[in-house]
Protein backbone atom coordinates (compact mmCIF):
# COMPACT_ATOMS: atom_id res chain seq x y z
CA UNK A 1 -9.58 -5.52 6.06
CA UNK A 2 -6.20 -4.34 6.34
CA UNK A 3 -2.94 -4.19 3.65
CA UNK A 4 0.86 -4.69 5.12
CA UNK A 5 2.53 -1.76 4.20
CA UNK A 6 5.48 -3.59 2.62
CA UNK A 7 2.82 -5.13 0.39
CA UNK A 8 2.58 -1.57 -0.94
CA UNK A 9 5.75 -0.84 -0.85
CA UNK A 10 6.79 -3.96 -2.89
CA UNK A 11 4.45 -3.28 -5.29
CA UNK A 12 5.69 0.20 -6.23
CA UNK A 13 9.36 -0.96 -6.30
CA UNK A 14 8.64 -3.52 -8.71
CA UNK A 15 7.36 -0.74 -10.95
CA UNK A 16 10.28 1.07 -9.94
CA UNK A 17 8.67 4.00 -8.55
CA UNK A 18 11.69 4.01 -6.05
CA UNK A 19 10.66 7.71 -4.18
CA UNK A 20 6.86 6.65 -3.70
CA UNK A 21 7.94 3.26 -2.08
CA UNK A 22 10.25 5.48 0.10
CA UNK A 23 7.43 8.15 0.69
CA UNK A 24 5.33 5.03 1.58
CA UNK A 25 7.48 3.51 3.94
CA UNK A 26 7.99 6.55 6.28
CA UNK A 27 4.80 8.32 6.03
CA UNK A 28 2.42 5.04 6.34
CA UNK A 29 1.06 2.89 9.46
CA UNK A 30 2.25 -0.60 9.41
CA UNK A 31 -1.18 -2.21 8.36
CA UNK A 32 -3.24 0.31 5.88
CA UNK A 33 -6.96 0.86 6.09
CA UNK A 34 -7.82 0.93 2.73
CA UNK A 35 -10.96 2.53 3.05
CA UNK A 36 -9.42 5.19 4.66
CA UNK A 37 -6.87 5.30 2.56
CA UNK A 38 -8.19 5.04 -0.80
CA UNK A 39 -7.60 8.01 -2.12
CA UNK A 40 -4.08 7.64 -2.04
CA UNK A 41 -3.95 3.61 -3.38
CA UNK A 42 -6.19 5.19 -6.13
CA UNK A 43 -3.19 7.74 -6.66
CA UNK A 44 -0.43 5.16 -6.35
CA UNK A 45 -2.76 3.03 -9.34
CA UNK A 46 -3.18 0.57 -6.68
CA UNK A 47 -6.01 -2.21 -6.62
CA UNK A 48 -6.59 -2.56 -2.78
CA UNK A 49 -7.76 -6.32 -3.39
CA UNK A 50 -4.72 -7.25 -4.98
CA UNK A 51 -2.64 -6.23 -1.83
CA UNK A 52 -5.16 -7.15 1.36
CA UNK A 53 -3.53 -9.61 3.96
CA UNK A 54 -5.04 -13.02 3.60
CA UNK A 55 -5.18 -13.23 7.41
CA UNK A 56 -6.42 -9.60 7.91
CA UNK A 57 -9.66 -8.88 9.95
């Protein structure tokens, strides 16, 4: 199970946390692992099964 980093990304800017979607984009891999990444989602109040890729493995 993977998340598309602009999935993230568009999430925070809609809650206009500008800086973290910035942070985000430069810092992250294209397709997140949320499991090993959960710590930070948690951080970023982010639900990982509201933002995994339909089509992800």
């Amino acid at each position: 199970m993977r998340i598309a980093r602009d999935r993230i990304v568009t999430a925070l800017r809609d809650r206009g946390q500008q800086a973290r979607a910035d942070w985000v984009e430069r810092e992250l891999p294209e397709h997140v692992d949320p499991a090993k990444h959960s710590g930070l989602l948690a951080t970023l109040h982010l639900n990982p099964a509201d933002l995994v890729d339909a089509s992800s493995p």
